[in-house]
N, C-alpha and C. Protein backbone atom coordinates (compact mmCIF):
# COMPACT_ATOMS: atom_id res chain seq x y z
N UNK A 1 -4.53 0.69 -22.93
CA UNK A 1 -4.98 0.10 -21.70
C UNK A 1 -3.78 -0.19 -20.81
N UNK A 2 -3.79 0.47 -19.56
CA UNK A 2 -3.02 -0.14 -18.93
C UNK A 2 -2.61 -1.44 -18.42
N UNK A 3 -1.80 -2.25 -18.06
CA UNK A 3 -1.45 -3.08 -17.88
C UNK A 3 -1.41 -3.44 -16.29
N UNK A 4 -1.82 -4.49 -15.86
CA UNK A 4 -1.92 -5.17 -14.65
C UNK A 4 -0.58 -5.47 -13.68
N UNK A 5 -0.39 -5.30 -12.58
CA UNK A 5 1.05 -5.55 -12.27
C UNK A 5 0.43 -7.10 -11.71
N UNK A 6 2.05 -7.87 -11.91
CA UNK A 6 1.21 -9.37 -11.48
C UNK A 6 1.13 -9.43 -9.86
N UNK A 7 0.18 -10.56 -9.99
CA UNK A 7 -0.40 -10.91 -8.53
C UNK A 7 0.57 -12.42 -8.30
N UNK A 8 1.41 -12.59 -7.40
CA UNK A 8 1.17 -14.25 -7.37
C UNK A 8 0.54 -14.60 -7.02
N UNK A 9 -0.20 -16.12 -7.11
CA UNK A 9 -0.69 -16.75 -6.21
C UNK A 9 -1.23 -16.88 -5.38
N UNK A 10 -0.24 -16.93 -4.16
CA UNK A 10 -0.45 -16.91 -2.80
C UNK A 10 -0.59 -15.77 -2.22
N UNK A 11 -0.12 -14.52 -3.27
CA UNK A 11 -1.15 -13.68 -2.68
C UNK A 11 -2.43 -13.54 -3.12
N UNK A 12 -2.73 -13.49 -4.07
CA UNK A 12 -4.22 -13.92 -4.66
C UNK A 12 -4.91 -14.47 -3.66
N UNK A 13 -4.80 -15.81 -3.52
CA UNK A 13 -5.37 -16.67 -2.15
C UNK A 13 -5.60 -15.85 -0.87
N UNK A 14 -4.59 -15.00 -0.68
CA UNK A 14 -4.41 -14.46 1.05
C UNK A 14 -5.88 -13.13 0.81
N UNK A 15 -5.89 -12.75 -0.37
CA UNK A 15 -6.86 -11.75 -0.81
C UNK A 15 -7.67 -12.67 -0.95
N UNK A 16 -8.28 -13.52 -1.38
CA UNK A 16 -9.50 -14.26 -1.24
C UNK A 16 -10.19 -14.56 0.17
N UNK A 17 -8.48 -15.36 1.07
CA UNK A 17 -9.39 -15.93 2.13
C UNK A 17 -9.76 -14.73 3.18
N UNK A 18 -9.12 -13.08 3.09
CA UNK A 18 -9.48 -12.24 3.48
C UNK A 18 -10.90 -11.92 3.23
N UNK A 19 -11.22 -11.88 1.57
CA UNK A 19 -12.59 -11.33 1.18
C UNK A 19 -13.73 -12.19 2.07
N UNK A 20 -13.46 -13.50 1.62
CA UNK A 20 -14.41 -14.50 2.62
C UNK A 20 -14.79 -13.88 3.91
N UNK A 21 -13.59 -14.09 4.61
CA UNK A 21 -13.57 -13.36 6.53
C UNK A 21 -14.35 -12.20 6.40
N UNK A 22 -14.27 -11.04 5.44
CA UNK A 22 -15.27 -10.21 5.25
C UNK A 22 -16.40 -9.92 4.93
N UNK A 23 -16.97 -11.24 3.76
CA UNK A 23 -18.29 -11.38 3.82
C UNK A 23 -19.01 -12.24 5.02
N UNK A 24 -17.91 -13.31 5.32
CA UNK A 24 -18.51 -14.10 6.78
C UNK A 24 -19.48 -12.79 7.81
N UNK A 25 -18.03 -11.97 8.40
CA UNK A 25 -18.21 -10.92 9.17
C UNK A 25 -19.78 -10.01 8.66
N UNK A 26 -19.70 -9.71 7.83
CA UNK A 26 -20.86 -8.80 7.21
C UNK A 26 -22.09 -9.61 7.43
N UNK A 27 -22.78 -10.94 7.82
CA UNK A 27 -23.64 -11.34 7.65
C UNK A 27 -23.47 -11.80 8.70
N UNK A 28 -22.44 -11.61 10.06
CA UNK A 28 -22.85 -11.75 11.21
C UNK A 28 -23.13 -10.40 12.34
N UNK A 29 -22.51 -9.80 11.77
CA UNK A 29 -22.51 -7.94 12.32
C UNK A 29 -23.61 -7.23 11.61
N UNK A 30 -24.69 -6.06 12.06
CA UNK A 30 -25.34 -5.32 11.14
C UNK A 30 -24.02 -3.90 10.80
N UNK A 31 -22.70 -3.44 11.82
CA UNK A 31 -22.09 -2.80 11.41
C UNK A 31 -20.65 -3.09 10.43
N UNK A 32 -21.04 -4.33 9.61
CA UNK A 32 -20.14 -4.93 8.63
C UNK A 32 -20.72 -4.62 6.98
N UNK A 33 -20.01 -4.02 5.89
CA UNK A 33 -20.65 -4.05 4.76
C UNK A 33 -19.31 -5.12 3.82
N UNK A 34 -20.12 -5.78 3.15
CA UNK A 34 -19.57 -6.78 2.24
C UNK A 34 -19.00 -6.10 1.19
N UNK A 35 -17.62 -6.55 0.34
CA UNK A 35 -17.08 -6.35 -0.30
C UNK A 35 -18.01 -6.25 -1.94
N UNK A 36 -18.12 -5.80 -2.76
CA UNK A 36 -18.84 -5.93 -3.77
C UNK A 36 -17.52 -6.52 -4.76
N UNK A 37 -17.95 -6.86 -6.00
CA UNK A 37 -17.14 -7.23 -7.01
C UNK A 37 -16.18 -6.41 -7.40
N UNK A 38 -16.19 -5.00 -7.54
CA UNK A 38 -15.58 -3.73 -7.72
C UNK A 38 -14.30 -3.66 -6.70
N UNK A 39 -14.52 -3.54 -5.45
CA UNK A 39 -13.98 -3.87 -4.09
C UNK A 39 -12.89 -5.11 -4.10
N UNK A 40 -13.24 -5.98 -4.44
CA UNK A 40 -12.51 -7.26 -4.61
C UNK A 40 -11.82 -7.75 -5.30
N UNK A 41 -11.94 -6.53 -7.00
CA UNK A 41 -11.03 -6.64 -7.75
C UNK A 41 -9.92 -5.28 -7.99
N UNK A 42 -10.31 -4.27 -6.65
CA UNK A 42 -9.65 -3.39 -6.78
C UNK A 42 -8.29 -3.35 -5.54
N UNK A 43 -9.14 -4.76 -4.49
CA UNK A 43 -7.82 -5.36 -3.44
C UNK A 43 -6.88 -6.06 -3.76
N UNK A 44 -7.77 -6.49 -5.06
CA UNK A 44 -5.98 -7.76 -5.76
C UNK A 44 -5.41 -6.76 -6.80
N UNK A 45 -5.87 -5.70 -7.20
CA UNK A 45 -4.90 -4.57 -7.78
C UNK A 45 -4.01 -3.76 -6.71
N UNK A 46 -4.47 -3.47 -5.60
CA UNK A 46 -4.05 -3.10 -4.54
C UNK A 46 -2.73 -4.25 -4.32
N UNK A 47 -3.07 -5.61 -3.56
CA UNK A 47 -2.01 -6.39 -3.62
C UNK A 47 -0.97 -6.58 -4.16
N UNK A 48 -1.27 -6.65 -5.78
CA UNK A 48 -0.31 -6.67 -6.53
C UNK A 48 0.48 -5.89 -6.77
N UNK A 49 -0.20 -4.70 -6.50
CA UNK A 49 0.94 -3.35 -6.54
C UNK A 49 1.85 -3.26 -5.67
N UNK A 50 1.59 -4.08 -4.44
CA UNK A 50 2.42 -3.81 -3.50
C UNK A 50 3.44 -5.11 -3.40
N UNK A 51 2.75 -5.66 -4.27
CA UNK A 51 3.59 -7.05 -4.40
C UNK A 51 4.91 -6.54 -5.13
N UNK A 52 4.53 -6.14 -6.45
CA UNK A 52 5.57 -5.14 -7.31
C UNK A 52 6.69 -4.33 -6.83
N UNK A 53 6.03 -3.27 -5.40
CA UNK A 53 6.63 -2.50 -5.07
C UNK A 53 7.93 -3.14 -4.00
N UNK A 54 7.54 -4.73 -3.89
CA UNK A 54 8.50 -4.93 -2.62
C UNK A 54 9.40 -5.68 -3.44
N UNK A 55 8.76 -6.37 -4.49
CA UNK A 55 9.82 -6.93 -5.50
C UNK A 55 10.92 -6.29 -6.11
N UNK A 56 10.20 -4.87 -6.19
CA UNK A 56 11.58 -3.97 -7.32
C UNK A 56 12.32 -3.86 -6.13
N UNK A 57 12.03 -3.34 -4.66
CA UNK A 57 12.91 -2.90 -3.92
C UNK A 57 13.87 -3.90 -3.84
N UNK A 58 13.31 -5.38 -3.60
CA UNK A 58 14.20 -6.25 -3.63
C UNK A 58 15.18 -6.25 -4.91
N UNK A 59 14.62 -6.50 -5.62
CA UNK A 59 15.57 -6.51 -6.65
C UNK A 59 16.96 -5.38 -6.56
N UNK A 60 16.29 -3.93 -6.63
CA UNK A 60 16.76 -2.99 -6.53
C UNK A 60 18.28 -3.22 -5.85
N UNK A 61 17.81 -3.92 -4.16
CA UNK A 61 18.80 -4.23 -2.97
C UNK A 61 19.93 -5.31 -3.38
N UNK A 62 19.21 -5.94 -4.49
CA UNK A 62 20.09 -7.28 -4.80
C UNK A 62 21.13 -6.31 -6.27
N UNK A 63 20.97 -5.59 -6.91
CA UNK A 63 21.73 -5.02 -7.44
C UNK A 63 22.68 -4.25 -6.52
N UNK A 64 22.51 -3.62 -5.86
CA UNK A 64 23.42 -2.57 -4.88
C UNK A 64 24.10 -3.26 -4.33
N UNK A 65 24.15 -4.78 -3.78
CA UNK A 65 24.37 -5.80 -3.42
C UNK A 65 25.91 -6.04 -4.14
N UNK A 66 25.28 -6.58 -5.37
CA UNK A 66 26.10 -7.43 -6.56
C UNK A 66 27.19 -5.82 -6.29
N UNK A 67 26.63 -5.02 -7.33
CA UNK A 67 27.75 -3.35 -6.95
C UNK A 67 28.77 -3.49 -5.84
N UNK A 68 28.09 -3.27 -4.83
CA UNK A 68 29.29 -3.22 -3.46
C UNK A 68 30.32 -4.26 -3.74
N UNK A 69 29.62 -5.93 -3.71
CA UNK A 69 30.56 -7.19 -4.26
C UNK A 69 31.93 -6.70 -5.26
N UNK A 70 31.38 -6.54 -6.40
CA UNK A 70 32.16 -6.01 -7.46
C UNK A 70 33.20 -4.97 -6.94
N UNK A 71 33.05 -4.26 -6.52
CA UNK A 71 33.83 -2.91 -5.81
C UNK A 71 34.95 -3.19 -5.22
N UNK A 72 33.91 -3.85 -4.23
CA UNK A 72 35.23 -4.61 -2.96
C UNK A 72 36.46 -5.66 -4.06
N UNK A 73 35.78 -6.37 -4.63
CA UNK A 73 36.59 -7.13 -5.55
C UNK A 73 37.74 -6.47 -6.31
N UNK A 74 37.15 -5.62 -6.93
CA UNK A 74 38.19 -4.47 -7.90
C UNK A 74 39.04 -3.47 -6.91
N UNK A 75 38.74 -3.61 -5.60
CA UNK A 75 39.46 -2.73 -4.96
C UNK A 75 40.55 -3.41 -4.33
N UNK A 76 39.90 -5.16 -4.37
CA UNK A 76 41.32 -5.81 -3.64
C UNK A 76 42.38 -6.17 -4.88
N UNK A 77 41.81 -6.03 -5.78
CA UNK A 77 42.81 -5.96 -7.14
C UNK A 77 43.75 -5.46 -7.35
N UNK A 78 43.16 -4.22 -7.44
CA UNK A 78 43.89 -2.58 -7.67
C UNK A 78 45.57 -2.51 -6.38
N UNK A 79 46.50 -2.38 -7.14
CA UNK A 79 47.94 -2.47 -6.18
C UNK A 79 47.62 -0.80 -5.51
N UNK A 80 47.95 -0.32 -4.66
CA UNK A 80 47.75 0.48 -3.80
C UNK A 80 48.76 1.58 -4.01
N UNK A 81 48.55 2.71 -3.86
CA UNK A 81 49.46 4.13 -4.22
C UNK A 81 50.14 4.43 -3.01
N UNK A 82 51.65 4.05 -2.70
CA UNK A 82 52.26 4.43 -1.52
C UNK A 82 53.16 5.06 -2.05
C-alpha cells in the first residue's frame, strides 16, 4: 500500500474551509456540483502532494544553500596559487 504524503494542518483546514465554500455554492447555484467524499479525499491528497513538493524544493534550496556557505568558506581558507 502506498503511503500518504503528509498534510499539515493548516492545510487540511484551508481544504476543508474550501470544500464548505463549495458545497455552500452548490446549493445556491443549479450550475454548481458538490464535492462527494471521493472528491474531498482526493483534494487533501492533492494538497499534500503539493505540500511535499514545495517542502523538498525547500529543503533541496536549503542544502545548495549550506553547499555554496561551505565553499565560500573553504575557498577563503585555501592560500592562493601566485
Amino acid at each position: 500500500m502506498a503511503e500518504r504524503p503528509v498534510e499539515p494542518f493548516a492545510v487540511a483546514q484551508m481544504v476543508e474551509t474550501y470544500v464548505e465554500t463549495e458545497l455552500i455554492q452548490a446549493e445556491k447555484f443549479t450550475n454548481r456540483t458538490p464535492l462527494d467524499d471521493s472528491g474531498v479525499f482526493n483534494l487533501h491528497t492533492l494538497a499534500a502532494r503539493i505540500y511535499a513538493a514545495g517542502f523538498n524544493d525547500g529543503a533541496a534550496t536549503e542544502d545548495w544553500r549550506a553547499s555554496s556557505r561551505r565553499m565560500r568558506s573553504r575557498d577563503r581558507k585555501e592560500p592562493t596559487d601566485v
